[in-house]
Protein backbone atom coordinates (compact mmCIF):
# COMPACT_ATOMS: atom_id res chain seq x y z
CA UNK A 1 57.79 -18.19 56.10
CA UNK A 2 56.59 -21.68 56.61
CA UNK A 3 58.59 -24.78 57.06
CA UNK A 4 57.30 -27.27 54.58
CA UNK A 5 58.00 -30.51 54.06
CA UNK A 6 56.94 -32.99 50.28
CA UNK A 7 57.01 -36.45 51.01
CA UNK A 8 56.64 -39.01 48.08
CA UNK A 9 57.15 -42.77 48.11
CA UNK A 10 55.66 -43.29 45.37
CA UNK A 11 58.24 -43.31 41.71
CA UNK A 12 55.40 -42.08 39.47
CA UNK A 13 54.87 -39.26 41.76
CA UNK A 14 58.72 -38.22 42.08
CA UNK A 15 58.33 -35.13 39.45
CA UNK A 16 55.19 -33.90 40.48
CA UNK A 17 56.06 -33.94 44.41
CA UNK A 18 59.89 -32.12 43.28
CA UNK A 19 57.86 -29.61 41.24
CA UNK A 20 55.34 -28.78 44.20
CA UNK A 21 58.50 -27.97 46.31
CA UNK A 22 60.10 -25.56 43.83
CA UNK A 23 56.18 -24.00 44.07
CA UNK A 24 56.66 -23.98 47.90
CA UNK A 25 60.04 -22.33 47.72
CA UNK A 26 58.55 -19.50 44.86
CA UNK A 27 56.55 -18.49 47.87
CA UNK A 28 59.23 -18.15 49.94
CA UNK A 29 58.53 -21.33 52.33
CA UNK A 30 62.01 -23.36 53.24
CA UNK A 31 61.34 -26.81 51.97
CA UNK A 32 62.27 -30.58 52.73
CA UNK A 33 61.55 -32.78 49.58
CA UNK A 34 61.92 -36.37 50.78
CA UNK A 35 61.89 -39.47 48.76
CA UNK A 36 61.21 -42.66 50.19
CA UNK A 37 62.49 -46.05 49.44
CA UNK A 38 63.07 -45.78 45.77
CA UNK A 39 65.83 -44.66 43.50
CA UNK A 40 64.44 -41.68 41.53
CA UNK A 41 64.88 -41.99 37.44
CA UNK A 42 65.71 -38.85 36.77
CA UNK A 43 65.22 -37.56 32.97
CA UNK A 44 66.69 -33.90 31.92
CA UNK A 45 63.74 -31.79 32.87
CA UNK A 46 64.06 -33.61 36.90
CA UNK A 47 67.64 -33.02 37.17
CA UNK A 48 67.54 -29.65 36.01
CA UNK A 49 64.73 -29.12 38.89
CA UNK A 50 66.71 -31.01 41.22
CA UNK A 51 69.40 -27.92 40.68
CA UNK A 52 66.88 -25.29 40.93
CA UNK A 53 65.63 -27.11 44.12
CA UNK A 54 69.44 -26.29 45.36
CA UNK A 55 69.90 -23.02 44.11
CA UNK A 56 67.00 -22.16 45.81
CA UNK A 57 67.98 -22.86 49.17
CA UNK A 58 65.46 -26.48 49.54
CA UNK A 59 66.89 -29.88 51.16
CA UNK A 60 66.57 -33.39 49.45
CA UNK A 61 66.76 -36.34 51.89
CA UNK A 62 65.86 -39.75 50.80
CA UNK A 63 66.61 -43.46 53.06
CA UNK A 64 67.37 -45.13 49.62
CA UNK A 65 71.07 -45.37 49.35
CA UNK A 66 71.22 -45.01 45.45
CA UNK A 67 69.64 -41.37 45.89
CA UNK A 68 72.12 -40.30 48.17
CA UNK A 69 75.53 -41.51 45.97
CA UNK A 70 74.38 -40.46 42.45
CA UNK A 71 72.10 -37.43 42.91
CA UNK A 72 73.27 -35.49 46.04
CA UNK A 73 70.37 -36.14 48.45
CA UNK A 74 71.15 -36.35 51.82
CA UNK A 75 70.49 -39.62 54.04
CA UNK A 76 67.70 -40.08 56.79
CA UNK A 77 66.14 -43.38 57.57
CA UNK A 78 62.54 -43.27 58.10
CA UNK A 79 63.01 -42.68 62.20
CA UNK A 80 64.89 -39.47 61.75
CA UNK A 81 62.34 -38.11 58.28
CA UNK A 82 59.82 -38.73 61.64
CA UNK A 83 61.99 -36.39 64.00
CA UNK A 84 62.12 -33.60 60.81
CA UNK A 85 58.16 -34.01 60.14
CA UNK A 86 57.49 -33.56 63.79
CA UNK A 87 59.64 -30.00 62.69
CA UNK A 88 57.48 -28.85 59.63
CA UNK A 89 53.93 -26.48 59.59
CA UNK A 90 53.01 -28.20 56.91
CA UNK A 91 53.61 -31.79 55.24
CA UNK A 92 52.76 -32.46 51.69
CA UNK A 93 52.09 -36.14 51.04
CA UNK A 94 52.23 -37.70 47.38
């Protein structure tokens, strides 16, 4: 088992980088999807990932506020997503 970590910043890239994480955690990898200083828009199809991302044992951190009060991620700023990279065997950028 590998510790992964998906880090997005860009919003176009929000879906793609949360459905490369559920990928990660098929293959049995524990997984940090981390969003970085923009609120996600979630339509139905990314918040029912979003659950499946939870029920499947991965984190969600993001440093934008809005993330953290309306969809459950948890907050890091951008010094302490640099202490959980330093953490990870792999990091997935998008």
């Amino acid at each position: 088992m590998k510790k992964v970590a998906v880090l997005v910043r860009h919003p176009k890239r929000h879906y793609e980088a949360l459905r490369s994480s559920l990928g990660c955690l098929l293959e049995d990898h524990r997984v940090s999807y981390l969003v970085l200083d923009e609120e996600i828009t979630p339509d139905e199809a990314f918040s029912d990932n979003l659950g499946f991302l939870e029920e499947m044992g991965g984190q969600r951190y993001s440093n934008h506020p809005a993330n953290v009060a309306k969809y459950g991620f948890t907050y890091l700023n951008v010094a302490q997503m640099g202490e959980l990279l330093r953490h990870q065997d792999i990091i997935i950028p998008f």
